[in-house]
PDB file of N, CA and C in Angstrom:
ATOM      1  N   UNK A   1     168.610 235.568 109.809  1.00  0.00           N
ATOM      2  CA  UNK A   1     168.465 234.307 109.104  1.00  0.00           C
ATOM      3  C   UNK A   1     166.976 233.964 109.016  1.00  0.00           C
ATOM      4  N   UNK A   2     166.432 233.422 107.401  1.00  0.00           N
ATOM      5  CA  UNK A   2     165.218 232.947 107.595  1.00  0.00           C
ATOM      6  C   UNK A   2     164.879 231.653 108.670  1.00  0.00           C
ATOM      7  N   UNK A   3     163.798 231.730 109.165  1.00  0.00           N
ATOM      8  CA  UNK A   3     162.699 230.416 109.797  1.00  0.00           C
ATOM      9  C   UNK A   3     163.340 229.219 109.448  1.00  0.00           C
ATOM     10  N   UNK A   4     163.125 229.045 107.823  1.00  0.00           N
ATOM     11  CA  UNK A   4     163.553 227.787 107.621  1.00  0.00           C
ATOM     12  C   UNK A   4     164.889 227.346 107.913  1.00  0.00           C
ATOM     13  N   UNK A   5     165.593 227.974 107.621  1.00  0.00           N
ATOM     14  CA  UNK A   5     167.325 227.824 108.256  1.00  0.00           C
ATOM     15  C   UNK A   5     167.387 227.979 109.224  1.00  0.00           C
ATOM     16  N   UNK A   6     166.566 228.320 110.639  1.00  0.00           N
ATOM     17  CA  UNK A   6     166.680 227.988 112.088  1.00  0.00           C
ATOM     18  C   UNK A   6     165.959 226.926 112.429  1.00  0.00           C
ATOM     19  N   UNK A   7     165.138 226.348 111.698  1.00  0.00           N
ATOM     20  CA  UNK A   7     164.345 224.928 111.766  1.00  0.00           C
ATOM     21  C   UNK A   7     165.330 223.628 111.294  1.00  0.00           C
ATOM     22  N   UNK A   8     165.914 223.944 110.489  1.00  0.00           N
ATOM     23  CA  UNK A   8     166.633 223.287 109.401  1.00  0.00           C
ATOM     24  C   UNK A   8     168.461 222.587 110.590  1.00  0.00           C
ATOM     25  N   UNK A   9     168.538 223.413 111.487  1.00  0.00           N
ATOM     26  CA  UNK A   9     169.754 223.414 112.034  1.00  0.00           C
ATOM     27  C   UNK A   9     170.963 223.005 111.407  1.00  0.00           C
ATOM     28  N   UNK A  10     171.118 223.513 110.387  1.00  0.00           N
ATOM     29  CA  UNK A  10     172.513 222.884 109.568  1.00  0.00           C
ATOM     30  C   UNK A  10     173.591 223.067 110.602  1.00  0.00           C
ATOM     31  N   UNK A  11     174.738 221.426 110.391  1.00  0.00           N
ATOM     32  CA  UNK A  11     175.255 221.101 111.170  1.00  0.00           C
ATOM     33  C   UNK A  11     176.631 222.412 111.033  1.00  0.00           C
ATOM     34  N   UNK A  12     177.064 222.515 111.834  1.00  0.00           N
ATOM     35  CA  UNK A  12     178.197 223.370 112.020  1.00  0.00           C
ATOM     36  C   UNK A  12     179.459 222.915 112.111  1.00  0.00           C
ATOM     37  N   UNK A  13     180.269 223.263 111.463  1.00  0.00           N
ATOM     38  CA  UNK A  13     181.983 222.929 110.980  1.00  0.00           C
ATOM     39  C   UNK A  13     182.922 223.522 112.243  1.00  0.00           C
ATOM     40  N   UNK A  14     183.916 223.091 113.145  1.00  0.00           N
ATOM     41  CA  UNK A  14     184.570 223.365 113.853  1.00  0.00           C
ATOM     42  C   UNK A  14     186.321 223.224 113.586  1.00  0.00           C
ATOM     43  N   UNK A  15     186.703 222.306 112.170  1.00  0.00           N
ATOM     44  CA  UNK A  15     187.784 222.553 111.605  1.00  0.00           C
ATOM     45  C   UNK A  15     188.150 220.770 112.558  1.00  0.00           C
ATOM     46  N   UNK A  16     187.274 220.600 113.286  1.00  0.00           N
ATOM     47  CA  UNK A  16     188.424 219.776 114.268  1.00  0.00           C
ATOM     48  C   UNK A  16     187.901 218.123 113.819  1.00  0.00           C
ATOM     49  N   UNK A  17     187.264 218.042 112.480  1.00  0.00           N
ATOM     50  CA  UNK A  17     186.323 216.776 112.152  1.00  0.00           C
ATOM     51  C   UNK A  17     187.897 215.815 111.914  1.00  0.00           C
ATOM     52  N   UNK A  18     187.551 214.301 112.382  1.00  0.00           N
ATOM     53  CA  UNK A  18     188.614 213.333 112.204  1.00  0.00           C
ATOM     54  C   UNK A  18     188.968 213.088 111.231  1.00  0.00           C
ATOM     55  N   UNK A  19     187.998 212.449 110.000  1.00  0.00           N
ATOM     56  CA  UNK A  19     188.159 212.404 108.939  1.00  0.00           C
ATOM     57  C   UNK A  19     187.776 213.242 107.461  1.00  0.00           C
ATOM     58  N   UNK A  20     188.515 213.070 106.367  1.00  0.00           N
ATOM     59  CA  UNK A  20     187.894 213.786 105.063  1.00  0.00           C
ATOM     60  C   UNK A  20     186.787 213.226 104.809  1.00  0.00           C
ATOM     61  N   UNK A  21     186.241 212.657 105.267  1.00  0.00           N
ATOM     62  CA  UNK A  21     184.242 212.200 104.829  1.00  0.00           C
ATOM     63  C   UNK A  21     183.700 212.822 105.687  1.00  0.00           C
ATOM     64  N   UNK A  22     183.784 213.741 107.213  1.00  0.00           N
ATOM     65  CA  UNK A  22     183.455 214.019 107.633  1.00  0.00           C
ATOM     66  C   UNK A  22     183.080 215.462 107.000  1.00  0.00           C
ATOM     67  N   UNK A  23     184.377 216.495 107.131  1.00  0.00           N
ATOM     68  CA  UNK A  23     184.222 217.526 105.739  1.00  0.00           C
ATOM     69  C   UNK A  23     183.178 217.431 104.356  1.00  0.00           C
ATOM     70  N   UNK A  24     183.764 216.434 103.823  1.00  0.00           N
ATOM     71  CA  UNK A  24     182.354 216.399 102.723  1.00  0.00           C
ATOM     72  C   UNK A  24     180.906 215.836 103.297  1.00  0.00           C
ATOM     73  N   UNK A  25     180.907 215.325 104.014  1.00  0.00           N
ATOM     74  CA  UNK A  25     179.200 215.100 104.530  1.00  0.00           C
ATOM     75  C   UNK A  25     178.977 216.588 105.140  1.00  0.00           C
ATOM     76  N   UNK A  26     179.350 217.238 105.524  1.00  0.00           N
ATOM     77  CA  UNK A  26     179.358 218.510 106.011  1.00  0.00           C
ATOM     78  C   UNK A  26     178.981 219.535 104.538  1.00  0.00           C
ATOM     79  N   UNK A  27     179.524 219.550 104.067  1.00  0.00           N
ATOM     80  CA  UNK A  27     179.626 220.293 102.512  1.00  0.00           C
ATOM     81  C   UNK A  27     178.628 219.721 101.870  1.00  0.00           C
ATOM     82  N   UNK A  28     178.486 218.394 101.670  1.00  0.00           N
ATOM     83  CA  UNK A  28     177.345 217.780 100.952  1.00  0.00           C
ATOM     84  C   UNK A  28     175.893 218.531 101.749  1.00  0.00           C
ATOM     85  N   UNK A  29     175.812 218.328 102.855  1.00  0.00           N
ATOM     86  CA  UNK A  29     174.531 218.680 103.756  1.00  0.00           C
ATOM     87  C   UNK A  29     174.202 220.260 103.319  1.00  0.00           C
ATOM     88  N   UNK A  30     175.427 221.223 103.085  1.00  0.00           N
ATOM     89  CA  UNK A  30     174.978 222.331 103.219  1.00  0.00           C
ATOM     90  C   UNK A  30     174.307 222.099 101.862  1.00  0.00           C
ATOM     91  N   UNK A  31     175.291 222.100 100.576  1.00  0.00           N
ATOM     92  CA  UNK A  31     174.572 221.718  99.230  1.00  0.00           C
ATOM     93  C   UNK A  31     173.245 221.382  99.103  1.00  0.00           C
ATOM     94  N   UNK A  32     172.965 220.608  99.810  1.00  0.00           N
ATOM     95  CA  UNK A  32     171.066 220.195  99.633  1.00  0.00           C
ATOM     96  C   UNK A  32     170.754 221.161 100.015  1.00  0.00           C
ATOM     97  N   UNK A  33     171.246 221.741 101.889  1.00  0.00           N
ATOM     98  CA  UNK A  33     170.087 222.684 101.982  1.00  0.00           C
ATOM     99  C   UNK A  33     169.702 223.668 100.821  1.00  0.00           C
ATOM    100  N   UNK A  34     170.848 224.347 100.120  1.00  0.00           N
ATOM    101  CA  UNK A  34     170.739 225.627  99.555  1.00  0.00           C
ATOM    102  C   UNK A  34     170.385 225.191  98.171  1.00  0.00           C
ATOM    103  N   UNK A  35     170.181 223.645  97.583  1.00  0.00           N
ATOM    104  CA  UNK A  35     169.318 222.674  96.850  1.00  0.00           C
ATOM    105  C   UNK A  35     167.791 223.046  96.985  1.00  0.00           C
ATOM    106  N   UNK A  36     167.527 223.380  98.246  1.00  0.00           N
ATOM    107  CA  UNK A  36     165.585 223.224  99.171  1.00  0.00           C
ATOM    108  C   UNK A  36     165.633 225.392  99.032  1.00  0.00           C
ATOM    109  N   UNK A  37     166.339 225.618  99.195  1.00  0.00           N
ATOM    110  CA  UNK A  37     166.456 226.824  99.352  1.00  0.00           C
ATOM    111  C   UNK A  37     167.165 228.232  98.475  1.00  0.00           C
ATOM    112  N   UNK A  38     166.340 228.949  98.190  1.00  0.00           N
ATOM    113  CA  UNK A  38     166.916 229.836  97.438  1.00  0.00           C
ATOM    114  C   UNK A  38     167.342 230.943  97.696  1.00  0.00           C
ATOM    115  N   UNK A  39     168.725 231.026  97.912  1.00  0.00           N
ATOM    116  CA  UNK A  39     169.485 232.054  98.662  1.00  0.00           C
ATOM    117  C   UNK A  39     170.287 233.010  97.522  1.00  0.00           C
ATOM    118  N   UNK A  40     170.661 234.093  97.708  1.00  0.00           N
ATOM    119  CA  UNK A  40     172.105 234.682  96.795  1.00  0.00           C
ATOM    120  C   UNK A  40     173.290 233.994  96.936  1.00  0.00           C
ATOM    121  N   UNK A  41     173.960 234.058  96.252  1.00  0.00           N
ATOM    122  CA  UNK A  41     175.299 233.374  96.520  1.00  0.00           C
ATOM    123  C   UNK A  41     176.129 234.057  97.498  1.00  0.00           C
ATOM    124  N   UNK A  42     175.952 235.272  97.814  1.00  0.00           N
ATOM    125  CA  UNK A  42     176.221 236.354  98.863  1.00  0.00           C
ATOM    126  C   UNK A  42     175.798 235.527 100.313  1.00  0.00           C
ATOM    127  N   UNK A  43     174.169 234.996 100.579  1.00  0.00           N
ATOM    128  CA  UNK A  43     173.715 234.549 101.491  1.00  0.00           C
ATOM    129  C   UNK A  43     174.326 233.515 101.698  1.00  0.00           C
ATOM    130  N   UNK A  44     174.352 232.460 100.691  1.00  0.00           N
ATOM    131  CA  UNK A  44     175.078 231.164 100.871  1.00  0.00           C
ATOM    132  C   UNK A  44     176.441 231.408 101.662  1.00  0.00           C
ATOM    133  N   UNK A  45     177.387 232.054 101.096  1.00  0.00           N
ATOM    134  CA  UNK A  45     178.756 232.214 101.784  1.00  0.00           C
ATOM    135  C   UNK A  45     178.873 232.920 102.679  1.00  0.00           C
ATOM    136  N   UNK A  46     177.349 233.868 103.213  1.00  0.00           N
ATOM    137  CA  UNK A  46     176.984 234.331 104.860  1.00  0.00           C
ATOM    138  C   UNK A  46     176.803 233.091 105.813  1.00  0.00           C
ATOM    139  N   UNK A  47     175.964 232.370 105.042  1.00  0.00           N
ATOM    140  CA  UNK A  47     175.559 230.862 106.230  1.00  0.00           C
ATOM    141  C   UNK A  47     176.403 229.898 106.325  1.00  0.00           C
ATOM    142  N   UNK A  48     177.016 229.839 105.109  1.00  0.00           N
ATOM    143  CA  UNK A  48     178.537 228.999 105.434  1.00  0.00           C
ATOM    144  C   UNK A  48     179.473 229.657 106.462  1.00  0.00           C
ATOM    145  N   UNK A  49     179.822 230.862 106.682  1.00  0.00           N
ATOM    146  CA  UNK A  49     180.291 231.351 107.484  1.00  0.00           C
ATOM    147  C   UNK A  49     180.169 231.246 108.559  1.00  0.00           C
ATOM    148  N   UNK A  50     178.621 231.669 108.980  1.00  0.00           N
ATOM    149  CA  UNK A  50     178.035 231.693 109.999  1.00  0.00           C
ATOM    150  C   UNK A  50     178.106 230.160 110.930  1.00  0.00           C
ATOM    151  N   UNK A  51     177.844 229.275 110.467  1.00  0.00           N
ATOM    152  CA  UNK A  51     178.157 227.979 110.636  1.00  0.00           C
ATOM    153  C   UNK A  51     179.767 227.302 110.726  1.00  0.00           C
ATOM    154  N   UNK A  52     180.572 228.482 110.979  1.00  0.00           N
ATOM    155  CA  UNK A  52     182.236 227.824 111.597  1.00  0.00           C
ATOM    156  C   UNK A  52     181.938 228.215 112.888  1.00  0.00           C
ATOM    157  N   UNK A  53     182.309 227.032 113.447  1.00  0.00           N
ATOM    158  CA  UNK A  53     182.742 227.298 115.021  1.00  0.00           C
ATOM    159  C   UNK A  53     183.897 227.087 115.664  1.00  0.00           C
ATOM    160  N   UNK A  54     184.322 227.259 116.657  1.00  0.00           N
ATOM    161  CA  UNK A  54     185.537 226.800 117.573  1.00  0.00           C
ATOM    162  C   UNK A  54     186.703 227.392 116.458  1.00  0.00           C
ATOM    163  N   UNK A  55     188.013 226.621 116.355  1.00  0.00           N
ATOM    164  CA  UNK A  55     189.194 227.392 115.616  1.00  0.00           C
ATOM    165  C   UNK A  55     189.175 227.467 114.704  1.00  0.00           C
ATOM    166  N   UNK A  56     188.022 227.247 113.817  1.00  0.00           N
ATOM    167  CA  UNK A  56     188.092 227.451 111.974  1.00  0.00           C
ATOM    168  C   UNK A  56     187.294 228.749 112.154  1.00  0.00           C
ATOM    169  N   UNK A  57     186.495 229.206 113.134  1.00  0.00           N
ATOM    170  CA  UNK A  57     185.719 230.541 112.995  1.00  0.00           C
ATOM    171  C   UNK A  57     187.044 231.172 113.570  1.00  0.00           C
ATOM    172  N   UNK A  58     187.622 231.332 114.215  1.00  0.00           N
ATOM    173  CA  UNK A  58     189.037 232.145 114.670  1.00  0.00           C
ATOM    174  C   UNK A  58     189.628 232.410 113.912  1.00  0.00           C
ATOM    175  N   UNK A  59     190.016 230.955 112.833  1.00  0.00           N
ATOM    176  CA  UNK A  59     190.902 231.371 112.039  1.00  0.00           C
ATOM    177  C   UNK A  59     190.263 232.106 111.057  1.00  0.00           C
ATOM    178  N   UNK A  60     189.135 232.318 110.487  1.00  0.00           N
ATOM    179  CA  UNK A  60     188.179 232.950 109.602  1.00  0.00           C
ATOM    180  C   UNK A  60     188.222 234.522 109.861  1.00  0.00           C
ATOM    181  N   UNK A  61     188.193 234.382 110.661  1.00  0.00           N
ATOM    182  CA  UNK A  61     187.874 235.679 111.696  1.00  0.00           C
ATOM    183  C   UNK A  61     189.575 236.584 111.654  1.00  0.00           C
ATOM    184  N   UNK A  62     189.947 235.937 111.623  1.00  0.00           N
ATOM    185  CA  UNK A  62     191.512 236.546 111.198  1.00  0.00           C
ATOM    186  C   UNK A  62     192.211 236.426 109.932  1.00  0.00           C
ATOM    187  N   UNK A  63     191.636 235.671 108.830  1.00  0.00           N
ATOM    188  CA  UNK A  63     191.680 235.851 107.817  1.00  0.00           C
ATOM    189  C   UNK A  63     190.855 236.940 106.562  1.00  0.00           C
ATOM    190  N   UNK A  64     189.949 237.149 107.654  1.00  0.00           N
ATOM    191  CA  UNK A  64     189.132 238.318 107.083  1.00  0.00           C
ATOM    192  C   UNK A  64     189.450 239.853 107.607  1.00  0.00           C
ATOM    193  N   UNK A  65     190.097 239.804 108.900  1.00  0.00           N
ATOM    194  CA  UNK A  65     190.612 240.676 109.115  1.00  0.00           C
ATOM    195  C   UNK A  65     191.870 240.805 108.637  1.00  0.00           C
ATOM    196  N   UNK A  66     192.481 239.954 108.378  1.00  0.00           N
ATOM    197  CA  UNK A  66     194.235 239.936 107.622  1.00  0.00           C
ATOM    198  C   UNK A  66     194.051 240.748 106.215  1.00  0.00           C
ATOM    199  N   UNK A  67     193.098 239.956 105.824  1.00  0.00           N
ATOM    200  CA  UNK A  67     193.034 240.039 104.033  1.00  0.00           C
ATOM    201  C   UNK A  67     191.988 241.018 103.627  1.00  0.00           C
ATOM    202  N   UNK A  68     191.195 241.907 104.977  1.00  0.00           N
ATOM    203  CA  UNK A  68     190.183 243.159 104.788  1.00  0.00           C
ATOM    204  C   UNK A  68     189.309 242.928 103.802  1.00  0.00           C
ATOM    205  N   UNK A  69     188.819 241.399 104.465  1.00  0.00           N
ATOM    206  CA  UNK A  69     187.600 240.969 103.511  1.00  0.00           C
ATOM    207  C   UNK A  69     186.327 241.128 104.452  1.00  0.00           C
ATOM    208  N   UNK A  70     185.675 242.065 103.457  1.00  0.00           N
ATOM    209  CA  UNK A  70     184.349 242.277 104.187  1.00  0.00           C
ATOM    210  C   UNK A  70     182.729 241.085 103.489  1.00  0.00           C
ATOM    211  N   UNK A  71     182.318 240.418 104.499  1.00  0.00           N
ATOM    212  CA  UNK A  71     180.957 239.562 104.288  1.00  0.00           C
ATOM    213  C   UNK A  71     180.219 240.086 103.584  1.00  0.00           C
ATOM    214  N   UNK A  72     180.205 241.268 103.088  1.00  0.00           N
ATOM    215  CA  UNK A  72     178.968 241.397 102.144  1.00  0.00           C
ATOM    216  C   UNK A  72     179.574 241.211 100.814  1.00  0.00           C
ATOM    217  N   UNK A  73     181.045 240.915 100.896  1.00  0.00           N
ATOM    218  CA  UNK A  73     181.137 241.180  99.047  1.00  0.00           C
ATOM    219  C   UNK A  73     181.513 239.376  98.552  1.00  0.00           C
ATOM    220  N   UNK A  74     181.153 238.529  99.757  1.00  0.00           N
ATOM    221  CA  UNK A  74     181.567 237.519  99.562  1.00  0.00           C
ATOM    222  C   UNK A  74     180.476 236.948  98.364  1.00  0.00           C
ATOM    223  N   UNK A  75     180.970 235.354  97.710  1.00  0.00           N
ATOM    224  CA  UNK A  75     180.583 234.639  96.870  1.00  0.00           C
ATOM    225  C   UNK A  75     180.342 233.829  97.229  1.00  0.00           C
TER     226      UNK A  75
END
């Protein structure tokens, strides 16, 4: 990951947020960053990734293994 995206600490998604404004302030935040930043759309849906934690990265993590989706061909 570049500098600026380890400076930047975009907040990380855990699936377990209370409310639906929580989700979109989450989604909104990433949007700007990649607004400030010029990534592939490949990268973008690497750092979105990268940024699930706790049971939404589990479940990710088994949906990519279910469905033999490999991270580099993502969008």
């Amino acid at each position: 990951m570049s500098d600026e995206f380890k400076k930047a600490k975009p907040v990380t998604f855990d699936g377990e947020m209370k409310k639906s404004q929580d989700v979109e302030a989450w989604l909104l935040g990433m949007k700007k960053f990649f607004i400030l930043h010029e990534y592939s759309e490949n990268m973008k849906a690497r750092i979105i990734t990268f940024n699930l934690k706790g049971k939404v990265d589990i479940w990710w993590e088994d949906v990519k293994n279910t469905k033999g989706i490999h991270e580099d061909d993502l969008t």
